[in-house]
Protein backbone atom coordinates (compact mmCIF):
# COMPACT_ATOMS: atom_id res chain seq x y z
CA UNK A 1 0.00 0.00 0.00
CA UNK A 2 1.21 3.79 -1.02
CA UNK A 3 2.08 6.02 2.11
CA UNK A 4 0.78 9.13 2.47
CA UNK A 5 3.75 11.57 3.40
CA UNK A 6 3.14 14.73 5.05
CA UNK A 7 6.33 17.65 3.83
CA UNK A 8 6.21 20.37 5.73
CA UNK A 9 8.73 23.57 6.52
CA UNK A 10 8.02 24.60 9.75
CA UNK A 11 9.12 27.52 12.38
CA UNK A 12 10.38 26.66 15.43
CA UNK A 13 7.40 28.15 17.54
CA UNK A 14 4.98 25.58 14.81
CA UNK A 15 4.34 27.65 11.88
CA UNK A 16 3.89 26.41 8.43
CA UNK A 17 3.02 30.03 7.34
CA UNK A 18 3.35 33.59 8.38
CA UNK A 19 0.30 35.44 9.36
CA UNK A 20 -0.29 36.71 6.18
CA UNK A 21 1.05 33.78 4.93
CA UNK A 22 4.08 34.64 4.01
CA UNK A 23 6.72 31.84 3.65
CA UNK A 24 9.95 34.47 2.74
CA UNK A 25 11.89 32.69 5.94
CA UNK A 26 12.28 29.40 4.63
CA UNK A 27 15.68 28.59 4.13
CA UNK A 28 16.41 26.51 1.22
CA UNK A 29 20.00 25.80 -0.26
CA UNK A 30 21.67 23.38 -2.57
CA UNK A 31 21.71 21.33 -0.30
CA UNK A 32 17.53 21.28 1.07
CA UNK A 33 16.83 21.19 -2.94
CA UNK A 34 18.97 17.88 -3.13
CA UNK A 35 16.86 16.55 -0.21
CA UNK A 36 13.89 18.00 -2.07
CA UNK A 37 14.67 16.21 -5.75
CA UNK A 38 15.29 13.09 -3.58
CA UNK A 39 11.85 13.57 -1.60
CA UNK A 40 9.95 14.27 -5.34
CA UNK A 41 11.46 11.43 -6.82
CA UNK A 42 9.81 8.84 -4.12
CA UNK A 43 6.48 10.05 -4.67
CA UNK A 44 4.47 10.02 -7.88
CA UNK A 45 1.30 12.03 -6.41
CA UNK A 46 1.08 15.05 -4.89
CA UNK A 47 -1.87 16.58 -2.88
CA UNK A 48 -3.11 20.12 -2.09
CA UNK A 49 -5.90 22.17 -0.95
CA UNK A 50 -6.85 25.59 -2.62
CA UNK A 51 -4.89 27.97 -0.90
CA UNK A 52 -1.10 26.30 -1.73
CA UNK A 53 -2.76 25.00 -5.05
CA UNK A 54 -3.30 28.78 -5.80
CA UNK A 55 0.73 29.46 -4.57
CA UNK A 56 2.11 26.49 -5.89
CA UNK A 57 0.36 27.07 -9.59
CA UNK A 58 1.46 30.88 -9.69
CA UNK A 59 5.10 29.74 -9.29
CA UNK A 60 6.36 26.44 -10.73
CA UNK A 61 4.92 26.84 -14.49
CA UNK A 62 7.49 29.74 -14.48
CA UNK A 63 10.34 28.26 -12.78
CA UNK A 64 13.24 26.38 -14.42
CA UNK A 65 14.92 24.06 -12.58
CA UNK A 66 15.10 20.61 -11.65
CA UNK A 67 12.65 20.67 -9.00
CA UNK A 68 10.46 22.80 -11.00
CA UNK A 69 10.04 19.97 -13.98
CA UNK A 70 9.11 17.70 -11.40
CA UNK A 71 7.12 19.55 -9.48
CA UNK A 72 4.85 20.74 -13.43
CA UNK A 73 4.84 16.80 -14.31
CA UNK A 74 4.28 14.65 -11.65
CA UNK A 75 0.63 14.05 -11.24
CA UNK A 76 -1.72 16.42 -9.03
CA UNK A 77 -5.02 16.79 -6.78
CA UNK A 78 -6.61 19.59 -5.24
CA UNK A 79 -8.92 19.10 -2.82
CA UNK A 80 -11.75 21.62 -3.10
CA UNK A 81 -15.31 22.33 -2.44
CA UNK A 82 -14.78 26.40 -3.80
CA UNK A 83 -12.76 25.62 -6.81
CA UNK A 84 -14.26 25.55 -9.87
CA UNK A 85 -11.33 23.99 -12.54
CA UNK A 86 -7.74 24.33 -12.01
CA UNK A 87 -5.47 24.86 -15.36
CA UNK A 88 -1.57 23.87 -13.75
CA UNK A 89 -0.75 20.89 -15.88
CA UNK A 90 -1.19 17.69 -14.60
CA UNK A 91 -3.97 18.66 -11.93
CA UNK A 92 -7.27 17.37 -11.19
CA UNK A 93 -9.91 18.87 -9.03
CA UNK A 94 -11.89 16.85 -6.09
CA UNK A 95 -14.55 18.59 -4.72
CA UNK A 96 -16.08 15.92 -2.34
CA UNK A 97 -15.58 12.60 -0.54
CA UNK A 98 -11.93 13.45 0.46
CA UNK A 99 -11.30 10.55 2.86
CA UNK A 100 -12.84 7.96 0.10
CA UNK A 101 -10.45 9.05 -2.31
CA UNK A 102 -7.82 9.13 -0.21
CA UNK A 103 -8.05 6.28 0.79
CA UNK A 104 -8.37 4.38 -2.68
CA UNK A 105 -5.28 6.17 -3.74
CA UNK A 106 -3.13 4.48 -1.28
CA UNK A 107 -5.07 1.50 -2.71
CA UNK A 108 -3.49 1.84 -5.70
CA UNK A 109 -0.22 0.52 -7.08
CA UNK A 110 2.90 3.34 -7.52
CA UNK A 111 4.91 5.34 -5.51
CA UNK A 112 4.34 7.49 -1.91
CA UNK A 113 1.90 10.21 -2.42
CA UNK A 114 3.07 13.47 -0.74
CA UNK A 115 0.97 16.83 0.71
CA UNK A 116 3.06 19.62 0.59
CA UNK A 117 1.95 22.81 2.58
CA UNK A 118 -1.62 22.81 2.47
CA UNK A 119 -1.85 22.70 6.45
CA UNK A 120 -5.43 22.17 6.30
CA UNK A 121 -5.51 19.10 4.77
CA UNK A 122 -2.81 17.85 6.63
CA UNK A 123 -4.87 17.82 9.43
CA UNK A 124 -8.11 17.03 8.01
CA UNK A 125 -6.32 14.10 6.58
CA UNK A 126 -4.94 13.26 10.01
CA UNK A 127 -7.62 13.17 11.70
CA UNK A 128 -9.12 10.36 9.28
CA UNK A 129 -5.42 8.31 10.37
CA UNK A 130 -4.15 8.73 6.88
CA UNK A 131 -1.32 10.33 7.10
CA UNK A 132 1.80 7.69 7.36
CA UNK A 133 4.59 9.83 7.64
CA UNK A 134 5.46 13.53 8.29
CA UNK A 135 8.87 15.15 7.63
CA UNK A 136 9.19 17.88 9.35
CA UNK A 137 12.00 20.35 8.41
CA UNK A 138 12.82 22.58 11.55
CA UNK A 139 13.41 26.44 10.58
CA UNK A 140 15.94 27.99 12.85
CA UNK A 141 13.16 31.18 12.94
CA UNK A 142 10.91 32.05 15.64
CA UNK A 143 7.86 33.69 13.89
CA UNK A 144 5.80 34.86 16.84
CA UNK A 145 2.63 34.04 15.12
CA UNK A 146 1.35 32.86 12.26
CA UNK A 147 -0.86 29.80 10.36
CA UNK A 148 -0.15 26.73 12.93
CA UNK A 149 1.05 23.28 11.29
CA UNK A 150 -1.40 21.21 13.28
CA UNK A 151 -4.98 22.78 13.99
CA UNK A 152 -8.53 20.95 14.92
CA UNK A 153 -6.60 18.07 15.43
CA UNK A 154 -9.33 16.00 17.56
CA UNK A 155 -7.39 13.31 19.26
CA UNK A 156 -3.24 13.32 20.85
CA UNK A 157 -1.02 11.64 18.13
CA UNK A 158 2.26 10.27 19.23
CA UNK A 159 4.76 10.24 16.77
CA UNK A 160 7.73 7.66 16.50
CA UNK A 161 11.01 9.38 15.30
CA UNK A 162 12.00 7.51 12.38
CA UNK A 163 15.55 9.18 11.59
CA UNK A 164 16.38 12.43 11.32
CA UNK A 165 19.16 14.74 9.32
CA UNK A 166 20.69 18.04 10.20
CA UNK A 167 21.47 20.49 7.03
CA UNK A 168 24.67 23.12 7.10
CA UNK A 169 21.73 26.20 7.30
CA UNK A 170 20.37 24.87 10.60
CA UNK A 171 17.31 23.37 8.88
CA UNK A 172 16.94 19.92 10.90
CA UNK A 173 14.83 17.47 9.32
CA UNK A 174 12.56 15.01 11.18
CA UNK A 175 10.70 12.41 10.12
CA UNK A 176 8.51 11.00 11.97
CA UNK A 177 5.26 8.22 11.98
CA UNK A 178 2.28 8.80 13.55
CA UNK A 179 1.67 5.83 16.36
């Protein structure tokens, strides 16, 4: 069966996001975008709701790099009840029955699937005990506030540390499964 991973580039006080959500403090290198080609390479699905959809869509048709080809061909869903059609290449729209479809994609034969950003769904997805795996990359940034990783989460969720790796920027990476 597929995993569902959970990406994520988080503050150290829990943000995924600024306020405004502003992401200008991540710090990725050469060295995060090697992990990153690595991490896109596993998976042959990725997963968003509207909101990074809508960021994600205005920047990667543009972009020219390695991670950017992957990122504009490997397949794509976005979970949404307010969208109407989404035009990024290699997207499809799902407007209902989230959990159902989740859960026959991890049904299906292939790689991981991955959510990156898209916070919301993270933890909507969570709470249905479909996420398999989260890696967690630690910003060395207190943001004071901000959009939290984790919110209406309805039940405590331990987490077994599966490994973790520390990058020259003081991004630490953590991956972790949910018990």
């Amino acid at each position: 069966m597929r995993k569902l991973i959970v990406q994520e580039l988080v503050s150290l006080d829990g943000f995924f996001a600024g306020s405004n959500g502003e992401i200008d403090w991540h710090h990725v290198d050469d060295e995060y975008d090697e992990y990153a080609k690595g991490f896109l390479n596993s998976v042959d699905l990725l997963l968003f709701g509207r909101v990074t959809y809508h960021l994600m869509e205005n920047f990667w048709p543009t972009a020219t790099n390695d991670i950017a080809y992957k990122m504009n061909t490997l397949p794509k869903i976005v979970f949404s009840t307010k969208l109407e059609k989404v035009q990024w290449q290699n997207t499809r729209l799902i407007k209902e029955n989230i959990v159902e479809e989740v859960k026959q994609l991890k049904q299906l034969p292939g790689k991981d699937m991955a959510i990156l950003g898209s916070a919301d769904l993270a933890s909507y997805l969570m709470n249905a005990g479909l996420v398999d795996e989260f890696q967690i990359t630690i910003v060395p940034v207190v943001l004071g506030n901000g959009k939290p990783l984790f919110k209406d989460i309805h039940d405590r969720v331990g987490m077994k540390l599966l490994r973790s790796k520390m990058f020259k920027s003081g991004n630490v990476l953590l991956y972790y499964e949910p018990l």
